[in-house]
PDB file of N, CA and C in Angstrom:
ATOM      1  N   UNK A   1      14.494  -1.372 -12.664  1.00  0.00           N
ATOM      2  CA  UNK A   1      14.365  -0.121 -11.949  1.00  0.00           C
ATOM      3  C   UNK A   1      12.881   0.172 -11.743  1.00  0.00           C
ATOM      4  N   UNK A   2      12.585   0.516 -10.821  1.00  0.00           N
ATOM      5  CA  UNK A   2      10.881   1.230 -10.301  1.00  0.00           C
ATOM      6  C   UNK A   2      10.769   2.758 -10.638  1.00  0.00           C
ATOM      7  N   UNK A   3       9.194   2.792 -10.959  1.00  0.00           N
ATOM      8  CA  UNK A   3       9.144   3.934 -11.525  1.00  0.00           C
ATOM      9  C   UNK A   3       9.285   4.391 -10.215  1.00  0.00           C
ATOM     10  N   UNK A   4       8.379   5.974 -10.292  1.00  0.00           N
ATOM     11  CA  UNK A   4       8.273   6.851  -8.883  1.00  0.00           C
ATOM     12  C   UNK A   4       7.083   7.014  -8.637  1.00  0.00           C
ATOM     13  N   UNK A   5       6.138   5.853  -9.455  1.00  0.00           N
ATOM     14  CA  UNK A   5       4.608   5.604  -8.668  1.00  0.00           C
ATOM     15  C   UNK A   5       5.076   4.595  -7.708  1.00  0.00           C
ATOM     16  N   UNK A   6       6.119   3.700  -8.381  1.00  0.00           N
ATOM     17  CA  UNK A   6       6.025   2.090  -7.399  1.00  0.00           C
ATOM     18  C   UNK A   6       6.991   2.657  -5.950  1.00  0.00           C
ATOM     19  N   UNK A   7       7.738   3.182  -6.324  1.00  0.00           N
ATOM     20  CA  UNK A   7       8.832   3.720  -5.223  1.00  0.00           C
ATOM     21  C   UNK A   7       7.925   4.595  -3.727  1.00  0.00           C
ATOM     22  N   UNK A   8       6.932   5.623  -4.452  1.00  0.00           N
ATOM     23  CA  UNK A   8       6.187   5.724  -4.140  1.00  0.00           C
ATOM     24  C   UNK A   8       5.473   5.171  -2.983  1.00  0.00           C
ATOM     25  N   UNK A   9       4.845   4.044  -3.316  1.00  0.00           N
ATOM     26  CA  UNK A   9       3.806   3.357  -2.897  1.00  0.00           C
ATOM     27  C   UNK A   9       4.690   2.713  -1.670  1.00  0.00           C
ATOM     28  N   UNK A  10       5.933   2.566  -1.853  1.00  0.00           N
ATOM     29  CA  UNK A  10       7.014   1.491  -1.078  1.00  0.00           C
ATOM     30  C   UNK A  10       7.312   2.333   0.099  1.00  0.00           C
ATOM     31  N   UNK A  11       7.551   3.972   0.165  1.00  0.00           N
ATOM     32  CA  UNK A  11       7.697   4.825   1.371  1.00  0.00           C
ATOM     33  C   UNK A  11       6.862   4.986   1.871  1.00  0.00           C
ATOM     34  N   UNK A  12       5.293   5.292   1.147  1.00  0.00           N
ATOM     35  CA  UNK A  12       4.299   5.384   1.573  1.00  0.00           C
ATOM     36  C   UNK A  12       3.907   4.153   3.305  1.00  0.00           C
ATOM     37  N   UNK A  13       3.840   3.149   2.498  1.00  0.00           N
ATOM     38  CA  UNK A  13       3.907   1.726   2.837  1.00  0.00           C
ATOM     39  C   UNK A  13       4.984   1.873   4.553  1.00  0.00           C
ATOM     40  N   UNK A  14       5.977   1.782   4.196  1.00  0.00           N
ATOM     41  CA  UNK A  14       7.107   2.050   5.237  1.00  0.00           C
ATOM     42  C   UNK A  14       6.394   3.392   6.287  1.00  0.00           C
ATOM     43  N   UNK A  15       6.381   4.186   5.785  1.00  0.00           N
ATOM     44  CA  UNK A  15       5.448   5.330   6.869  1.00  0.00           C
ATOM     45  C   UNK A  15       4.402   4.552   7.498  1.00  0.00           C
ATOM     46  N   UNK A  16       3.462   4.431   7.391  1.00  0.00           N
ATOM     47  CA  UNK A  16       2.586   3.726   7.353  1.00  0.00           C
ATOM     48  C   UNK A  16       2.448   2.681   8.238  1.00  0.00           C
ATOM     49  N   UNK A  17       3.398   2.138   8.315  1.00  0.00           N
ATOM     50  CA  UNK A  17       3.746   0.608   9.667  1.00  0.00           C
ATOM     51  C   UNK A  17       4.777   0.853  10.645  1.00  0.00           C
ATOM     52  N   UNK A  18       5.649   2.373  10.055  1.00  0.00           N
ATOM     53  CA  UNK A  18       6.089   2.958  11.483  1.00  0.00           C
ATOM     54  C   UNK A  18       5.509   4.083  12.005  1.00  0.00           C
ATOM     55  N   UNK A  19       4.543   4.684  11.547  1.00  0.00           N
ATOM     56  CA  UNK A  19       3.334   4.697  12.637  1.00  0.00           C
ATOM     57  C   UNK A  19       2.681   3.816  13.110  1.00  0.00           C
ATOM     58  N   UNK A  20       2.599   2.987  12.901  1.00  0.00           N
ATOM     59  CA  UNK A  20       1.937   1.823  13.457  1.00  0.00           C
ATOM     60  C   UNK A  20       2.471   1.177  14.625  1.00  0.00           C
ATOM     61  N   UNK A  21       4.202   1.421  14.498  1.00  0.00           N
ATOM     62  CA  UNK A  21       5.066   1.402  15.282  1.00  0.00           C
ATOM     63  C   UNK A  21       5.356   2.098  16.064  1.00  0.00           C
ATOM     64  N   UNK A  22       4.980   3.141  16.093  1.00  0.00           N
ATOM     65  CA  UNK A  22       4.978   4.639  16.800  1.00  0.00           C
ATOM     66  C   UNK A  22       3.586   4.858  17.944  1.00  0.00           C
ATOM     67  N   UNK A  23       2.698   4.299  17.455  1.00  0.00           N
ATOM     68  CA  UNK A  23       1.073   4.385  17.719  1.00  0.00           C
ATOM     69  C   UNK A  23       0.727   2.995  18.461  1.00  0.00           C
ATOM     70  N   UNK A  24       0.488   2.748  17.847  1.00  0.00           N
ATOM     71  CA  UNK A  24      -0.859   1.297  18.155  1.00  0.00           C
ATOM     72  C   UNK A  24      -0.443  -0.163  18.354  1.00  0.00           C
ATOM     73  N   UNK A  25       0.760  -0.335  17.316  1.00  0.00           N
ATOM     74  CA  UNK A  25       1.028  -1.794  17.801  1.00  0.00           C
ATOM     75  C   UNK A  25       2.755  -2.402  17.748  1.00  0.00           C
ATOM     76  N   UNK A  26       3.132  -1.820  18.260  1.00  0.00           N
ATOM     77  CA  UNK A  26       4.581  -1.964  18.479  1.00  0.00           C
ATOM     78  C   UNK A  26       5.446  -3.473  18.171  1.00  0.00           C
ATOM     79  N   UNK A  27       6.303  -3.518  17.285  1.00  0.00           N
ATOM     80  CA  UNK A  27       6.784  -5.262  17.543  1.00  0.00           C
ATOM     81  C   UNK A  27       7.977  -5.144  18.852  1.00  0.00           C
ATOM     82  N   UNK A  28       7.203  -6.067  19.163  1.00  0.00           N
ATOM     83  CA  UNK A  28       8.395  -6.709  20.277  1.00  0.00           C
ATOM     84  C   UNK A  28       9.794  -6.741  20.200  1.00  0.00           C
ATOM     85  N   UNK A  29      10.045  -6.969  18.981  1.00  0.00           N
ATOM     86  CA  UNK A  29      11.311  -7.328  18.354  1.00  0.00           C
ATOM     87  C   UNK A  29      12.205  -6.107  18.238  1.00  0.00           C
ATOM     88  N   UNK A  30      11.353  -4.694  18.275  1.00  0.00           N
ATOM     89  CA  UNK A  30      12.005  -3.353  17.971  1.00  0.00           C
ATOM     90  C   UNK A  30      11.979  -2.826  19.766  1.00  0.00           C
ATOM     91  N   UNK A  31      11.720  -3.340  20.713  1.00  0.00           N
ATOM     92  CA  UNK A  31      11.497  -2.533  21.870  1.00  0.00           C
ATOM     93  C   UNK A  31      13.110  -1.724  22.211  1.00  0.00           C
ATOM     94  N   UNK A  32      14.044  -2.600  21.228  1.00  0.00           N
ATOM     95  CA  UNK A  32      15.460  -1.860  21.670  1.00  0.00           C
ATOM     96  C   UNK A  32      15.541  -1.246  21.133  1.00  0.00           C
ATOM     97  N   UNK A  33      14.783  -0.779  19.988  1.00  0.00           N
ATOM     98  CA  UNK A  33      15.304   0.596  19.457  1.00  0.00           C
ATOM     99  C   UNK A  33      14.963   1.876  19.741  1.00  0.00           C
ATOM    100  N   UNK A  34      15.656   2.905  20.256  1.00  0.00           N
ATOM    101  CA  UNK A  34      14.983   4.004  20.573  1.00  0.00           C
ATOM    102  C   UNK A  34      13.591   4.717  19.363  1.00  0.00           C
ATOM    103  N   UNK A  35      12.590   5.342  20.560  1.00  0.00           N
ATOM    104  CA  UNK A  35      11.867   5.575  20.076  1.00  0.00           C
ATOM    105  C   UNK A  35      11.978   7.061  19.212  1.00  0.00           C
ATOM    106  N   UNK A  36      12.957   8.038  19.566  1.00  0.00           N
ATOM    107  CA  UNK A  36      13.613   9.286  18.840  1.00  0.00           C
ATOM    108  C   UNK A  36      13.959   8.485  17.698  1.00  0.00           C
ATOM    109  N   UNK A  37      15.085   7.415  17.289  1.00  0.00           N
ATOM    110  CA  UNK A  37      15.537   6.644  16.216  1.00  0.00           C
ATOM    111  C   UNK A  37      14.121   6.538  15.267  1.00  0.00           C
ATOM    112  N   UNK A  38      13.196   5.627  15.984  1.00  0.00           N
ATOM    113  CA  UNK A  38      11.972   5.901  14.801  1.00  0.00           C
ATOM    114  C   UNK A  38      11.171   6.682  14.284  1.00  0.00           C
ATOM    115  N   UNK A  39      11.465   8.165  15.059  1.00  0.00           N
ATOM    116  CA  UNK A  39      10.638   9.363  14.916  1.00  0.00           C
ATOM    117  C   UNK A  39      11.817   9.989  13.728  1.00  0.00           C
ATOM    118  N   UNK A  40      12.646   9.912  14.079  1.00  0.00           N
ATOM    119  CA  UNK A  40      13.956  10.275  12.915  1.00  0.00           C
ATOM    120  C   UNK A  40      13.700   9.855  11.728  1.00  0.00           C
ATOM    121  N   UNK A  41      13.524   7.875  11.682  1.00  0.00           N
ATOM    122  CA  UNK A  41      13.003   7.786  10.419  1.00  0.00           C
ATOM    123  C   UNK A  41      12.162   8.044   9.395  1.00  0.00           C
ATOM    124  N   UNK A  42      10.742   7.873  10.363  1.00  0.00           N
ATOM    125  CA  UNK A  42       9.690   8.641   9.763  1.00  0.00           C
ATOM    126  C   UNK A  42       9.878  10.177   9.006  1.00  0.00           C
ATOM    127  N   UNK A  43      10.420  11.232  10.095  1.00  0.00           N
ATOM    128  CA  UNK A  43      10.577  11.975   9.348  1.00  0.00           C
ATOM    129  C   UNK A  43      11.529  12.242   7.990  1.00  0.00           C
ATOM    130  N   UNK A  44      12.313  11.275   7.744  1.00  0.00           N
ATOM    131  CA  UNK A  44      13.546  11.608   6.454  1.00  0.00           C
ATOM    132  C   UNK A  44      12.809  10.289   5.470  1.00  0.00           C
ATOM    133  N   UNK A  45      11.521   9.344   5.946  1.00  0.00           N
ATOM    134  CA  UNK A  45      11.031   8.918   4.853  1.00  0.00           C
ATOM    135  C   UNK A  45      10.303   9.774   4.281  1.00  0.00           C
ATOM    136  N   UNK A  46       9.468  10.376   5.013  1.00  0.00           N
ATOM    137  CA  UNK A  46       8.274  11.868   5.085  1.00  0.00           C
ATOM    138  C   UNK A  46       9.110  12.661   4.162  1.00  0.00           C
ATOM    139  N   UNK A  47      10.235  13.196   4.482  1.00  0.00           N
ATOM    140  CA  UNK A  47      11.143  14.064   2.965  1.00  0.00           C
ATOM    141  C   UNK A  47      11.011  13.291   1.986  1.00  0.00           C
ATOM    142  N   UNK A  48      11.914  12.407   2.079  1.00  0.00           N
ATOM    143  CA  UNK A  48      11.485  11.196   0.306  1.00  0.00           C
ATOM    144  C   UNK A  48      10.353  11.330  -0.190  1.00  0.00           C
ATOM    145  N   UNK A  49       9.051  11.236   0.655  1.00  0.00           N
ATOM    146  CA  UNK A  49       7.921  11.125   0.144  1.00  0.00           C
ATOM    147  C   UNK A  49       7.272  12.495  -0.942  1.00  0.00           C
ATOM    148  N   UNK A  50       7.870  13.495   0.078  1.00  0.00           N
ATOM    149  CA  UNK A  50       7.812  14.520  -0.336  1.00  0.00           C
ATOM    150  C   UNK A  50       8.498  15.444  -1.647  1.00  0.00           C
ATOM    151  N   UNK A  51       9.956  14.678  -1.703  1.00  0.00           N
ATOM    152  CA  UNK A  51      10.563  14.467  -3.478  1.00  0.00           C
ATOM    153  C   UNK A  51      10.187  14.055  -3.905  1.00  0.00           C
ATOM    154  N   UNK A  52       9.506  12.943  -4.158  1.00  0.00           N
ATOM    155  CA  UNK A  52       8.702  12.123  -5.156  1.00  0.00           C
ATOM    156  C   UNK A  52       7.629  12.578  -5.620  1.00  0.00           C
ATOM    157  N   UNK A  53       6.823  13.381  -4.633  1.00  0.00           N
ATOM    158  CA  UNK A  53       5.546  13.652  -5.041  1.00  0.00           C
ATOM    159  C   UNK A  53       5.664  14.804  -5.854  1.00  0.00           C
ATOM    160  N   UNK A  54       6.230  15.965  -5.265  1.00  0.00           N
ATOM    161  CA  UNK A  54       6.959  16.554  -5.885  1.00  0.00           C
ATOM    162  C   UNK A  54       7.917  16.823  -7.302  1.00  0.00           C
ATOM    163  N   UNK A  55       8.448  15.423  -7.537  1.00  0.00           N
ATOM    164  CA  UNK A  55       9.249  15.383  -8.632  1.00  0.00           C
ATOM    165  C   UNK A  55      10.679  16.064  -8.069  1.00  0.00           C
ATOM    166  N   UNK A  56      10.720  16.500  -7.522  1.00  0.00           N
ATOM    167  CA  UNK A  56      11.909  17.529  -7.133  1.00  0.00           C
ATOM    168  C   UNK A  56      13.135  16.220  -6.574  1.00  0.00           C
ATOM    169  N   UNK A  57      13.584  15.023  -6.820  1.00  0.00           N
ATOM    170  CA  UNK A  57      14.714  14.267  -6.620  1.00  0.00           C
ATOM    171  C   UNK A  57      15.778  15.037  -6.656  1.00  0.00           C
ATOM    172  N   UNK A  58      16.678  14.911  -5.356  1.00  0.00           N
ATOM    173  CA  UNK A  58      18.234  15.198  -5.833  1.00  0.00           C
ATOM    174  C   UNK A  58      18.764  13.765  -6.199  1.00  0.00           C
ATOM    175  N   UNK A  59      19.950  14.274  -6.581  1.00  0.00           N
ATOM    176  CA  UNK A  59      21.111  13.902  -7.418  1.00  0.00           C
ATOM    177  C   UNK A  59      21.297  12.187  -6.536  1.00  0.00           C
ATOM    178  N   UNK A  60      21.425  11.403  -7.219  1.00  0.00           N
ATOM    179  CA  UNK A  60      21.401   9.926  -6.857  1.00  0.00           C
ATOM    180  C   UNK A  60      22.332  10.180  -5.782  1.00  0.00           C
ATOM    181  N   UNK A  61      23.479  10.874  -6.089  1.00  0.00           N
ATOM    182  CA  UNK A  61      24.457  10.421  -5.119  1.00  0.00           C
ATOM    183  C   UNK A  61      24.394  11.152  -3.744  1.00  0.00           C
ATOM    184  N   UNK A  62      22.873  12.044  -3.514  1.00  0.00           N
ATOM    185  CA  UNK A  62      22.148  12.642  -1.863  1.00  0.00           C
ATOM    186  C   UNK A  62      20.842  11.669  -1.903  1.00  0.00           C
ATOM    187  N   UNK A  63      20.988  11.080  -2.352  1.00  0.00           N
ATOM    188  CA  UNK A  63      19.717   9.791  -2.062  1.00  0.00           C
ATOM    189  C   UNK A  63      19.902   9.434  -0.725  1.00  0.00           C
ATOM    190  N   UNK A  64      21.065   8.997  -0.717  1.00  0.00           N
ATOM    191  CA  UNK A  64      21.386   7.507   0.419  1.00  0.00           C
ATOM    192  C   UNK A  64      20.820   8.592   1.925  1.00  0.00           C
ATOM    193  N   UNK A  65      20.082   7.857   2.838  1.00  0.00           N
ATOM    194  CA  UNK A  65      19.999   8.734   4.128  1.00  0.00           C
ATOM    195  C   UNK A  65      20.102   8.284   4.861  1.00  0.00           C
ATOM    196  N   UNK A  66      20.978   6.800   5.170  1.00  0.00           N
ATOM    197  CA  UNK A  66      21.330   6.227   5.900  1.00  0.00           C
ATOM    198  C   UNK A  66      21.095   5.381   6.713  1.00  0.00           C
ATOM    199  N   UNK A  67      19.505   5.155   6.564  1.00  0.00           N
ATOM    200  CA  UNK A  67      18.202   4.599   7.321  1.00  0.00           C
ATOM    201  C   UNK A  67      19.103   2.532   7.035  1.00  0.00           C
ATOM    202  N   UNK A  68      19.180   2.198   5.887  1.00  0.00           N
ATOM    203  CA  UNK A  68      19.208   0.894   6.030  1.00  0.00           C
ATOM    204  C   UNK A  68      20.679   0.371   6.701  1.00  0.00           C
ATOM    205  N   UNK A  69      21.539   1.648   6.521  1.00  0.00           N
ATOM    206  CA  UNK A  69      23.012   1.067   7.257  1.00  0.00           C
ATOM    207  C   UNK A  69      22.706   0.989   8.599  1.00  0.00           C
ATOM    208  N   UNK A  70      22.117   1.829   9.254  1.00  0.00           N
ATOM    209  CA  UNK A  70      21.574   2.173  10.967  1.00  0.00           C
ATOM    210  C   UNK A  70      21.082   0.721  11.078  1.00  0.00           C
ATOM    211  N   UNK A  71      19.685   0.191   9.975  1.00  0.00           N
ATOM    212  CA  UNK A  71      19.100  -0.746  10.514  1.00  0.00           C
ATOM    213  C   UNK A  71      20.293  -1.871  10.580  1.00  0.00           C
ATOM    214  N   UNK A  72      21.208  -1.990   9.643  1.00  0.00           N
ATOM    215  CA  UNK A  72      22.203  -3.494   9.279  1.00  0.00           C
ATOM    216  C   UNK A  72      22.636  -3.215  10.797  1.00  0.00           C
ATOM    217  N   UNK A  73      23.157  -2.212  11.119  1.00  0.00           N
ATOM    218  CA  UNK A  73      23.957  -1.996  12.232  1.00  0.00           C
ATOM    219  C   UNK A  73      23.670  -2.426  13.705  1.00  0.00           C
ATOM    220  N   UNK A  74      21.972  -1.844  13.441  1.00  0.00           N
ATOM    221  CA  UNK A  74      21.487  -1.836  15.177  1.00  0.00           C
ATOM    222  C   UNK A  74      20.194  -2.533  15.012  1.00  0.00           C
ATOM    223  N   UNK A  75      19.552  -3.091  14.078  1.00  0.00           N
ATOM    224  CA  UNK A  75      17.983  -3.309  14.416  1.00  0.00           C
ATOM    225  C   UNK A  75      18.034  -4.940  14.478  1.00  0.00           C
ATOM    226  N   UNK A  76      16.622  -5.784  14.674  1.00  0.00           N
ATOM    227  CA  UNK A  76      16.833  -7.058  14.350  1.00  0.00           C
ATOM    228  C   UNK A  76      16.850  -7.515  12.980  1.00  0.00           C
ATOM    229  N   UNK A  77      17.392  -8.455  12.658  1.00  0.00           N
ATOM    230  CA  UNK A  77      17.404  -9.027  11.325  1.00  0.00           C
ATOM    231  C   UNK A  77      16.376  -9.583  11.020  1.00  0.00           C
ATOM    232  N   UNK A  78      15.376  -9.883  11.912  1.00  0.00           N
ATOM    233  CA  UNK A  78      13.890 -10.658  11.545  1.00  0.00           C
ATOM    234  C   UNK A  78      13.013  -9.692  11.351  1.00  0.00           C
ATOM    235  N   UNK A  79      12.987  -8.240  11.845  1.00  0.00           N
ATOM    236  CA  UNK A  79      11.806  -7.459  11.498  1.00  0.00           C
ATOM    237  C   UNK A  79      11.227  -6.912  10.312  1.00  0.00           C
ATOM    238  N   UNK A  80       9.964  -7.223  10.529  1.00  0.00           N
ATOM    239  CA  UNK A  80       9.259  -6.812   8.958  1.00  0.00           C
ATOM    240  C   UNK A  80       9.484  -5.290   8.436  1.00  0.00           C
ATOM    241  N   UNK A  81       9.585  -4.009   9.903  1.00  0.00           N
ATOM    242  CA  UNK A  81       9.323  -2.703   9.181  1.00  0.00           C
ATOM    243  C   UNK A  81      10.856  -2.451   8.995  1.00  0.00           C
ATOM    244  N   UNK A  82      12.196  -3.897   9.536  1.00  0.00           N
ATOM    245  CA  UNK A  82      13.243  -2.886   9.351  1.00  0.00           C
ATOM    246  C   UNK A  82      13.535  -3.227   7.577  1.00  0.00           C
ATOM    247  N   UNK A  83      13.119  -4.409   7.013  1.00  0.00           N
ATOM    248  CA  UNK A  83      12.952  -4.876   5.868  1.00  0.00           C
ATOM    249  C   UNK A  83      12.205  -3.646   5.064  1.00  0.00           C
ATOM    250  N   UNK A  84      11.136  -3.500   5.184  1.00  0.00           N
ATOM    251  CA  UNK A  84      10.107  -2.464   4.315  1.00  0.00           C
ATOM    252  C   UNK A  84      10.764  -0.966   4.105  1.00  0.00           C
ATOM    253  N   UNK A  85      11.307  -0.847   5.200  1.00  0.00           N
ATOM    254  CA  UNK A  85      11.961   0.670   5.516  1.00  0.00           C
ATOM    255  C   UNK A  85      13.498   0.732   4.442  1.00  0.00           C
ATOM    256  N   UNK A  86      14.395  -0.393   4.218  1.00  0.00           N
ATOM    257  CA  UNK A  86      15.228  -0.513   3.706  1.00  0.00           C
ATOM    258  C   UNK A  86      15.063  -0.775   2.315  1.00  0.00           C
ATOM    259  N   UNK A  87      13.894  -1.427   1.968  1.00  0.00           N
ATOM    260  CA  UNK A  87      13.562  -1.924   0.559  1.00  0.00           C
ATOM    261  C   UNK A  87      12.988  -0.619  -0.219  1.00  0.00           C
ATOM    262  N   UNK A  88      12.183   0.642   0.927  1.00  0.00           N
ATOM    263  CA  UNK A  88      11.978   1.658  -0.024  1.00  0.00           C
ATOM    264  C   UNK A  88      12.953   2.600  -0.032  1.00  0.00           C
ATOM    265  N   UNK A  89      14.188   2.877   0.949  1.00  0.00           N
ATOM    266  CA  UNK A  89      15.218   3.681   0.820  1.00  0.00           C
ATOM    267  C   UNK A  89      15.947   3.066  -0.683  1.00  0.00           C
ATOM    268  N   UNK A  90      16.360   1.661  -0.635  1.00  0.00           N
ATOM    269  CA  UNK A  90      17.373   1.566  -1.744  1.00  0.00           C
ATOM    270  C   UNK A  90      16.004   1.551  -2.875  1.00  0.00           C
ATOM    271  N   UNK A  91      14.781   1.522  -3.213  1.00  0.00           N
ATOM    272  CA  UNK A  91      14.001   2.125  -4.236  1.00  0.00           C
ATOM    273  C   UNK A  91      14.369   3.546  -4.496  1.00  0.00           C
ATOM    274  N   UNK A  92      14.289   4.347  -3.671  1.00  0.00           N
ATOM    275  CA  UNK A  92      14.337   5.991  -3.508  1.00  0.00           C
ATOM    276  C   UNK A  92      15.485   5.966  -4.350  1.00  0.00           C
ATOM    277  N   UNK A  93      17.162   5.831  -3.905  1.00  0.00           N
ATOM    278  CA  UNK A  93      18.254   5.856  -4.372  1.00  0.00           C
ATOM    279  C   UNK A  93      18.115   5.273  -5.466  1.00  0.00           C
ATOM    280  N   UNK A  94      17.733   4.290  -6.077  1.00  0.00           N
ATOM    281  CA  UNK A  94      17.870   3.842  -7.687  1.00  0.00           C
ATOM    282  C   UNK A  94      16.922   4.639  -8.832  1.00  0.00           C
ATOM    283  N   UNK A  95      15.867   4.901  -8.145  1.00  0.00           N
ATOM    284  CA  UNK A  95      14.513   5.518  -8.747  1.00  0.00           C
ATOM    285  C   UNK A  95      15.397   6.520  -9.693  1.00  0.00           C
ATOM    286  N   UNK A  96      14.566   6.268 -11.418  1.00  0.00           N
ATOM    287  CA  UNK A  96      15.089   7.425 -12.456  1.00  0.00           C
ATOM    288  C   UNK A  96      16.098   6.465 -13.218  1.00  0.00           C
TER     289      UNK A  96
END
């Protein structure tokens, strides 16, 4: 299990390269995904970020926010931020 420095560092991280995604350097690989879809994410990683820092976590079982089922569902399977984005949601949900 990860503490809630490392979990932390993992949303941080995920913000971070979807602005990057949002801004400056877009992957190719995401051009099908709507750009509202990634403004959505950002903001409900931006909450996580904001429990953590906070300390204020709900209850494991309002963790889940749905971000990595969307990606299984609709994104590519090769992309790096849909990987990063999913690896710190299921951190968030286990964290504690």
């Amino acid at each position: 299990m990860s503490s809630i420095q490392d979990v932390t560092g993992l949303v941080k991280s995920a913000i971070e390269s979807l602005d990057g995604e949002l801004s400056s350097s877009p992957d190719p690989k995401l051009s099908s995904i709507p750009r509202v879809q990634k403004e959505i994410f950002k903001k409900k990683l931006e909450k996580m970020l904001s429990y953590l820092v906070l300390g204020t976590l709900p209850e494991k079982s309002q963790r889940n926010l749905g971000l990595a089922r969307t990606i299984a569902d609709s994104w590519p399977f090769d992309s790096k931020l849909s990987e990063e984005i999913a690896k710190a949601e299921r951190a968030y949900v286990d964290v504690r």
